[in-house]
N, C-alpha and C. Protein backbone atom coordinates (compact mmCIF):
# COMPACT_ATOMS: atom_id res chain seq x y z
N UNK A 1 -17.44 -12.66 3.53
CA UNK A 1 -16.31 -12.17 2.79
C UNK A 1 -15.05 -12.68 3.48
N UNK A 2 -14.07 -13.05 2.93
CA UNK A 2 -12.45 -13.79 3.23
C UNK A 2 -11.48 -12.95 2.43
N UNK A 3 -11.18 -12.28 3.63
CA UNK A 3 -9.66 -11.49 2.95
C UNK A 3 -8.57 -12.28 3.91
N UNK A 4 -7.48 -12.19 2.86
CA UNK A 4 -6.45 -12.64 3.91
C UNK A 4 -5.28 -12.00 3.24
N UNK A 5 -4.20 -11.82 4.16
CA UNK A 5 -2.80 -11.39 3.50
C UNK A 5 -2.13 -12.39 2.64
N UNK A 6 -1.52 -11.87 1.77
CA UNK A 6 -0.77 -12.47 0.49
C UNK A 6 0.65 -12.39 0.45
N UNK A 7 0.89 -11.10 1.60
CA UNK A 7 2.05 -10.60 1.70
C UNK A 7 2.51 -9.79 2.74
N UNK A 8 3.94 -9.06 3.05
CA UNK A 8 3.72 -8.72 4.33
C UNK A 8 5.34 -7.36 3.69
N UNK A 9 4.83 -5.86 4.01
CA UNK A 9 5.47 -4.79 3.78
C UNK A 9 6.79 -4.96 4.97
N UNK A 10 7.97 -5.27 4.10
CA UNK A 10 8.97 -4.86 5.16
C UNK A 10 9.91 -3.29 4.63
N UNK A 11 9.67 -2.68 5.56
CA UNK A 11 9.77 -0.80 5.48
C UNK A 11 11.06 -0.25 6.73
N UNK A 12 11.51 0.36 6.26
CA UNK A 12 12.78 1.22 7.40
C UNK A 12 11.53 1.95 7.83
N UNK A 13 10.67 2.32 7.73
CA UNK A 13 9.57 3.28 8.63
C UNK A 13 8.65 2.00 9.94
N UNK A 14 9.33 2.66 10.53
CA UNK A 14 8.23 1.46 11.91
C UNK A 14 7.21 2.38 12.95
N UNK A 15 7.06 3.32 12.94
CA UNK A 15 6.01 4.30 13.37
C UNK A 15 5.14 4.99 12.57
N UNK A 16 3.80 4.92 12.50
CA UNK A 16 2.83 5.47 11.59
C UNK A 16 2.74 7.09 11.88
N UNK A 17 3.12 7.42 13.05
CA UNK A 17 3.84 9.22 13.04
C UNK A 17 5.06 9.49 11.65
N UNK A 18 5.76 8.52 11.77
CA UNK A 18 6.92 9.10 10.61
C UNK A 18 6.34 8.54 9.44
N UNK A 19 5.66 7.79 8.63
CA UNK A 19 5.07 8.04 7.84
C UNK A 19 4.41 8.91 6.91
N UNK A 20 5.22 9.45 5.71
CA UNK A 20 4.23 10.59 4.98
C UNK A 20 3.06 10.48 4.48
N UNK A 21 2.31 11.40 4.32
CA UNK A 21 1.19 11.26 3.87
C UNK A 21 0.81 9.91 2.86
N UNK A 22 1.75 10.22 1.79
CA UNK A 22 1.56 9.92 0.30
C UNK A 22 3.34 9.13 -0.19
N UNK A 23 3.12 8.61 -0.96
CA UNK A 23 4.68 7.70 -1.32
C UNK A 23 5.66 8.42 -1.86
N UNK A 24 4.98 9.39 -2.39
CA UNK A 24 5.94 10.55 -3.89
C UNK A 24 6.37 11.93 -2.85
N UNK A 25 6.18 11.20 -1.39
CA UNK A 25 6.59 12.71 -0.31
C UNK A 25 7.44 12.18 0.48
N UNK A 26 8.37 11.31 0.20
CA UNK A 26 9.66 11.23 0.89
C UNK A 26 9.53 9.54 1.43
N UNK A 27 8.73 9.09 0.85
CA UNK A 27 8.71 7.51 1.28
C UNK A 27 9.86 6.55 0.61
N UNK A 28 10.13 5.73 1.48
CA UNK A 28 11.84 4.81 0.96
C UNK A 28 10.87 3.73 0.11
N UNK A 29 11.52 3.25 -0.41
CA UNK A 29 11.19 1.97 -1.31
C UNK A 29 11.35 0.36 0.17
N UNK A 30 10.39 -0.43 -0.68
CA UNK A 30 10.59 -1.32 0.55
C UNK A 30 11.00 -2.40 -0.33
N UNK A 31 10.74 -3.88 0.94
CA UNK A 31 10.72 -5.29 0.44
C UNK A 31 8.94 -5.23 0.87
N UNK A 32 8.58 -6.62 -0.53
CA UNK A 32 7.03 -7.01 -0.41
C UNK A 32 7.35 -8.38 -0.07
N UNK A 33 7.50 -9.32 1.38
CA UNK A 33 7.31 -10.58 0.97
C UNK A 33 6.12 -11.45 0.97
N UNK A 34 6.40 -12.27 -0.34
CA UNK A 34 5.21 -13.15 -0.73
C UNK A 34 4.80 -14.21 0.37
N UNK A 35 3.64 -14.45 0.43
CA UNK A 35 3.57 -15.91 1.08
C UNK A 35 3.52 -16.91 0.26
N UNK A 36 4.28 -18.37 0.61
CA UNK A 36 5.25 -19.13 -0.23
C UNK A 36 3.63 -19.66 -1.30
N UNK A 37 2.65 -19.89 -0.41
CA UNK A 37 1.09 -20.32 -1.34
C UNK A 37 1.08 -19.78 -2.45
N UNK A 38 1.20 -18.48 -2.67
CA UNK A 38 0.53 -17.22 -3.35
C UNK A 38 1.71 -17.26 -4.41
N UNK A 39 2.97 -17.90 -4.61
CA UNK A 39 4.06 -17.56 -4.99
C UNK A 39 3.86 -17.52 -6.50
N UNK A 40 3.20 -18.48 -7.47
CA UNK A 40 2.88 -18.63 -8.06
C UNK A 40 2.51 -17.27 -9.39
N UNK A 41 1.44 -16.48 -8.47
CA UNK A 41 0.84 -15.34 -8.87
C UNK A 41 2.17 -14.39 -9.11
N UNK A 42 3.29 -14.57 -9.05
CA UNK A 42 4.14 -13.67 -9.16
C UNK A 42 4.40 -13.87 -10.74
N UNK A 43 4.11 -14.64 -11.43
CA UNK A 43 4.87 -15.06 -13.05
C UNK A 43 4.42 -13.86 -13.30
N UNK A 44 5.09 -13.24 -14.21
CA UNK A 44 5.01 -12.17 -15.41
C UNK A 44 5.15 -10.84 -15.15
N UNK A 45 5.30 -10.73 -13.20
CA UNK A 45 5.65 -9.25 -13.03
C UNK A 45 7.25 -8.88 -13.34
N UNK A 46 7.10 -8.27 -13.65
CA UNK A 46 8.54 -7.41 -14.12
C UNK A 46 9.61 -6.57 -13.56
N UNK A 47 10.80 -6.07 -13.56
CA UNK A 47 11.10 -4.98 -12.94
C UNK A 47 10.87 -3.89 -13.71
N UNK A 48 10.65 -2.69 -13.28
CA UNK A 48 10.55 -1.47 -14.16
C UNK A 48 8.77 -1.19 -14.45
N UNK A 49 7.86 -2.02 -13.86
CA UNK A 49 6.53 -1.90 -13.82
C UNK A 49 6.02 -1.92 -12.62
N UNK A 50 5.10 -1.30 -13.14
CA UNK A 50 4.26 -0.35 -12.23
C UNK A 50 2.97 -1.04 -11.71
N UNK A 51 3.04 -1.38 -10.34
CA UNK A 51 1.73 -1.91 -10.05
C UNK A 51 1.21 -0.96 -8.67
N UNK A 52 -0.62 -1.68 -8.13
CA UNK A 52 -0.86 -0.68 -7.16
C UNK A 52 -0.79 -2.18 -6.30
N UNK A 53 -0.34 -2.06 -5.08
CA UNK A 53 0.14 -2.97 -4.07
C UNK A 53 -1.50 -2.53 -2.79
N UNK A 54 -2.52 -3.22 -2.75
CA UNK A 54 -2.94 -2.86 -2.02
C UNK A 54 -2.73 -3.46 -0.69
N UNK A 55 -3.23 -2.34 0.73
CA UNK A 55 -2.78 -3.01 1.90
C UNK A 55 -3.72 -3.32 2.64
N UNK A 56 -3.81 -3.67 4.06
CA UNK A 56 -4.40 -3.18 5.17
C UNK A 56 -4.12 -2.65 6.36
N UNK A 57 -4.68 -1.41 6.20
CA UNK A 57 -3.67 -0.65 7.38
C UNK A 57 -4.06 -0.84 9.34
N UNK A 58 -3.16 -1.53 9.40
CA UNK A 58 -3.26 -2.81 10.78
C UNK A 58 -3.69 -1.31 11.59
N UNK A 59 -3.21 -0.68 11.62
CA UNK A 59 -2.95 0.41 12.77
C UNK A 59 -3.96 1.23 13.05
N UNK A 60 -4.77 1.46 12.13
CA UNK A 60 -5.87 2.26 11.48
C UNK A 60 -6.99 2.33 12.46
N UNK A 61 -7.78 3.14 12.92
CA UNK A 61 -9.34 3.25 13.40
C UNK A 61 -10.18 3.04 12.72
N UNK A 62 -10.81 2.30 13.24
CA UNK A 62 -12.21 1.62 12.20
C UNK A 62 -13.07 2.33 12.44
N UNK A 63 -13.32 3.38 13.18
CA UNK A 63 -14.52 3.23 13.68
C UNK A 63 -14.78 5.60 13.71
N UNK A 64 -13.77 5.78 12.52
CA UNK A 64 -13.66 7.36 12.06
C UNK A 64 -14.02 7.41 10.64
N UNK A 65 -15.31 8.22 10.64
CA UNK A 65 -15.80 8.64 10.07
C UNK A 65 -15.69 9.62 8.99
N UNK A 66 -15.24 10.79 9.30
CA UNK A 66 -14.67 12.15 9.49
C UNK A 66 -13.56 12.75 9.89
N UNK A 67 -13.27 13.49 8.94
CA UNK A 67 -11.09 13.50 9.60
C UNK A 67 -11.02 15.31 9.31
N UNK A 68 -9.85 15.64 9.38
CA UNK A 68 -9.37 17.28 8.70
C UNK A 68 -8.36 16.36 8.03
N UNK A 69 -8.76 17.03 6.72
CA UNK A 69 -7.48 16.46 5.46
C UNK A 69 -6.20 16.49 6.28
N UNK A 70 -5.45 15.57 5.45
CA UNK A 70 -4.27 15.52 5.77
C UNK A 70 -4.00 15.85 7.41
N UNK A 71 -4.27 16.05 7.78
CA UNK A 71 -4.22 16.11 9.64
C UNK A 71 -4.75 17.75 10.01
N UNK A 72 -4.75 18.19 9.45
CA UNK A 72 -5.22 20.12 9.05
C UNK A 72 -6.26 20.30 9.55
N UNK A 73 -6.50 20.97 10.99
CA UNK A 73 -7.46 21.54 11.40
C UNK A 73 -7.85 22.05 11.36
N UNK A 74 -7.27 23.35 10.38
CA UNK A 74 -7.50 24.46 9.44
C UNK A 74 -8.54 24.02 8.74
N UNK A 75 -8.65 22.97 8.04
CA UNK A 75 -9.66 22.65 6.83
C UNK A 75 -10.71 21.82 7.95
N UNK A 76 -12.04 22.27 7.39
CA UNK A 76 -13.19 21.22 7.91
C UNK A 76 -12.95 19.93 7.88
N UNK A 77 -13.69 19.24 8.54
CA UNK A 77 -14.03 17.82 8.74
C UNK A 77 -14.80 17.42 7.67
N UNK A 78 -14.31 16.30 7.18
CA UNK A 78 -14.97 15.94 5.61
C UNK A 78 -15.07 14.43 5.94
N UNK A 79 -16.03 14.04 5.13
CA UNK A 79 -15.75 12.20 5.25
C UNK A 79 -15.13 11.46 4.85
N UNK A 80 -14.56 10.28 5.22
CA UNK A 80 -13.56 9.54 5.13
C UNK A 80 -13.42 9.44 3.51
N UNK A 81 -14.66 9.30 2.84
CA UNK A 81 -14.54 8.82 1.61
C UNK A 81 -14.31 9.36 0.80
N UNK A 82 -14.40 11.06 1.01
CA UNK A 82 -13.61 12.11 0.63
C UNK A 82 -12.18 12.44 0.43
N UNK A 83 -11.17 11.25 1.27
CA UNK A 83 -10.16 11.61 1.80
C UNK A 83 -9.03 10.31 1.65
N UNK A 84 -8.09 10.77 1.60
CA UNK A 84 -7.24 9.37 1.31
C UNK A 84 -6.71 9.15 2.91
N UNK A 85 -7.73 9.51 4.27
CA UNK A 85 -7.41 9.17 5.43
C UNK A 85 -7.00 7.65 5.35
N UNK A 86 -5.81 7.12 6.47
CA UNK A 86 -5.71 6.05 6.61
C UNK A 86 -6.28 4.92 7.52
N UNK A 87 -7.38 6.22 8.61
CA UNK A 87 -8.72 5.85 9.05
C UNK A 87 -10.17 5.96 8.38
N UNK A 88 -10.77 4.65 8.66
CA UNK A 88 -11.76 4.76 7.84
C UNK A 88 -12.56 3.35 8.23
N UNK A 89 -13.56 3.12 7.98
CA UNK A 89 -14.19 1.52 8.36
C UNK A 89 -13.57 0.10 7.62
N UNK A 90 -13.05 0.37 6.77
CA UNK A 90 -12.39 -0.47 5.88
C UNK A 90 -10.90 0.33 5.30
N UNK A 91 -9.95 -0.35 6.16
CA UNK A 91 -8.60 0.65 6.23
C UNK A 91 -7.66 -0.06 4.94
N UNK A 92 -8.24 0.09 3.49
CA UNK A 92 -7.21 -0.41 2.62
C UNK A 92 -6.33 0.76 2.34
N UNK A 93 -5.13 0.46 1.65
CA UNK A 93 -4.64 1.10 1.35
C UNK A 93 -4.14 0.72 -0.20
N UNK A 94 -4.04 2.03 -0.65
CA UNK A 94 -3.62 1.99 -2.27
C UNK A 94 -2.51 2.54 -2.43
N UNK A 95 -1.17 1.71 -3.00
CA UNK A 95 -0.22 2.26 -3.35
C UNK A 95 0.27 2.01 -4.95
N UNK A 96 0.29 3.36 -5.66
CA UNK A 96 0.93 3.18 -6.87
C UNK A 96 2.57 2.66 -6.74
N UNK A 97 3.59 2.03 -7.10
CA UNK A 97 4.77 1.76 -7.06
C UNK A 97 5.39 1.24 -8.39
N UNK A 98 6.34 1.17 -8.50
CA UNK A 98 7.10 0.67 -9.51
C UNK A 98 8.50 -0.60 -8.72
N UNK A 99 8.17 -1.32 -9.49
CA UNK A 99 9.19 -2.48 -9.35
C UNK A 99 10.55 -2.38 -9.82
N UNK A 100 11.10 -2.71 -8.85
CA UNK A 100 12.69 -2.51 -8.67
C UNK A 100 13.57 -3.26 -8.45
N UNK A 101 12.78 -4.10 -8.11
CA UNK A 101 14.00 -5.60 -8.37
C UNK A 101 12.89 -7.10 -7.54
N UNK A 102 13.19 -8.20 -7.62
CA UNK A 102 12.02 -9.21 -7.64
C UNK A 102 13.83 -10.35 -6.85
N UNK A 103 13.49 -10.84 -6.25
CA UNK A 103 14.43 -11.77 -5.81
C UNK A 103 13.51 -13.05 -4.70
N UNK A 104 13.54 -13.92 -5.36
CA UNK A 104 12.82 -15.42 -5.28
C UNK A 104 10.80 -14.53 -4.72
N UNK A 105 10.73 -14.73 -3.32
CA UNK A 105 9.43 -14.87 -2.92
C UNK A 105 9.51 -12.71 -2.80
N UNK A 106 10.67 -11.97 -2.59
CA UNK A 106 10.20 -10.28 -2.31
C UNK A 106 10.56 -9.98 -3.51
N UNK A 107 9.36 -8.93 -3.45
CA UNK A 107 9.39 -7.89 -4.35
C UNK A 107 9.93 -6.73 -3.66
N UNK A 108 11.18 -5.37 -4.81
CA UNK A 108 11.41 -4.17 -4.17
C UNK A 108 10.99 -3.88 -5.18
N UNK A 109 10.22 -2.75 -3.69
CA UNK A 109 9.07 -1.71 -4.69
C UNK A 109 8.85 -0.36 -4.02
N UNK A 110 8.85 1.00 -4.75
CA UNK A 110 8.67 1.97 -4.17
C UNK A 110 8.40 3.04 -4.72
N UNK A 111 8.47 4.13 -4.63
CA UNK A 111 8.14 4.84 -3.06
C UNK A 111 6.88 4.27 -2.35
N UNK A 112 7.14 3.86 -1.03
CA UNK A 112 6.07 3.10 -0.47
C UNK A 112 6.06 3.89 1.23
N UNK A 113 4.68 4.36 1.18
CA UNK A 113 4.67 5.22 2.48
C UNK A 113 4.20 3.94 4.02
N UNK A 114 3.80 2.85 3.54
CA UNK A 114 3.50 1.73 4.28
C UNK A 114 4.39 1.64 5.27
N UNK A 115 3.98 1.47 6.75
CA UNK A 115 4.66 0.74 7.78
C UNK A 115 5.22 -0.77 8.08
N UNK A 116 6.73 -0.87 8.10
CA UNK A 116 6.88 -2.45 8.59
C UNK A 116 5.94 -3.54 8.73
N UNK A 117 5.64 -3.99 8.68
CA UNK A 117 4.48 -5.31 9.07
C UNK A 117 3.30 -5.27 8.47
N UNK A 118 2.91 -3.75 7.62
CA UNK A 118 2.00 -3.86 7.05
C UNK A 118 1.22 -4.87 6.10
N UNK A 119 0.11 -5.35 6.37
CA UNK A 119 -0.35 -6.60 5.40
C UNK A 119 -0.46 -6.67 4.24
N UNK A 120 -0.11 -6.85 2.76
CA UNK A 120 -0.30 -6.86 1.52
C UNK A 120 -1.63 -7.84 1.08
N UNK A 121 -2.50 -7.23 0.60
CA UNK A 121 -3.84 -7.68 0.58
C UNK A 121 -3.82 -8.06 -0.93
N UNK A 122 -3.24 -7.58 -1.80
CA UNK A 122 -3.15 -8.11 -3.06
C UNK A 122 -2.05 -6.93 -4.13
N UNK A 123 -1.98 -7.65 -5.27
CA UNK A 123 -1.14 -6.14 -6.13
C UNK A 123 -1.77 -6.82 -7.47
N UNK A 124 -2.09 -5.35 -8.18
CA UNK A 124 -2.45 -5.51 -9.37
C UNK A 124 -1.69 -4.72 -10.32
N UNK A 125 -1.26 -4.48 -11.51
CA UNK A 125 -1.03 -3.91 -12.11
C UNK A 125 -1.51 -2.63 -12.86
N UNK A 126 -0.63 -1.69 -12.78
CA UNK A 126 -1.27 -0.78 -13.52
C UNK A 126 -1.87 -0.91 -14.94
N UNK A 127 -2.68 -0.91 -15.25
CA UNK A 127 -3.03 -0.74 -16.72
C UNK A 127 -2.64 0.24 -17.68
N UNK A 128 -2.39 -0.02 -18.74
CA UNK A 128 -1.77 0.81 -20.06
C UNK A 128 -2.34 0.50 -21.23
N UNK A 129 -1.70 0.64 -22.38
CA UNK A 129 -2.51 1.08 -23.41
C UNK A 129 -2.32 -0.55 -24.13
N UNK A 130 -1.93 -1.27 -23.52
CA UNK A 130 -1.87 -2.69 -24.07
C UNK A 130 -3.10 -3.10 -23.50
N UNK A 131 -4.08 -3.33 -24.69
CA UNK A 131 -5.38 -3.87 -24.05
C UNK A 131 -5.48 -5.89 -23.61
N UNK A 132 -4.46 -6.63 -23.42
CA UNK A 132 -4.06 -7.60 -22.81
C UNK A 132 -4.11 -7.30 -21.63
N UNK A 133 -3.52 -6.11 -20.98
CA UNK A 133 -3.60 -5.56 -19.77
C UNK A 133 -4.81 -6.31 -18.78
């Protein structure tokens, strides 16, 4: 398998402590920049649409299994796959966002809970009731 980055999250958040959970909980909107290869794949995105930007979360433990939701020790230990932990054996991340402005190779897009440097592994669009989609 060959994954590689496509893109690279530039974020006012540079510590995965200040990071919220989730994007719709106080996350800033970022820049997405493209790599100049990949540039191409940008025709037809829009501003004002909604795509999921997936990542890889550099920072992440590979090797956790089992978490307490949301950091809550209160709640049992459940498995990763249970959980939108940002540890896990395969640390993607899924972000819903909406596009906000597109200028040559970055995309602004947000609410985006992603850290600075984070890797952009691909973005797809949300789907809707246009079956072209």
């Amino acid at each position: 398998m060959n994954l590689r980055a496509i893109g690279t999250v530039r974020s006012s958040i540079v510590n995965r402590e200040d990071a919220p959970k989730q994007g719709n909980e106080g996350a800033p909107d970022v820049w997405i920049e493209i790599e100049p290869d990949v540039a191409d794949a940008l025709s037809g995105l829009s501003i004002g649409e909604e795509v999921i930007v997936i990542t890889w979360f550099h920072r992440s433990q590979r090797d956790v299994l089992r978490v307490h939701p949301r950091g809550d020790t209160r709640l049992p230990l459940t498995g990763v796959f249970a959980t939108r932990s940002p540890d896990r054996p395969n640390p993607l991340g899924l972000h819903r966002v909406a596009i906000k402005g597109i200028s040559g190779l970055r995309i602004l897009a947000g609410p985006m809970e992603a850290i600075d440097g984070t890797p952009v592994v691909d973005i797809k669009i949300v789907i809707g009731n246009d079956p072209s989609s």
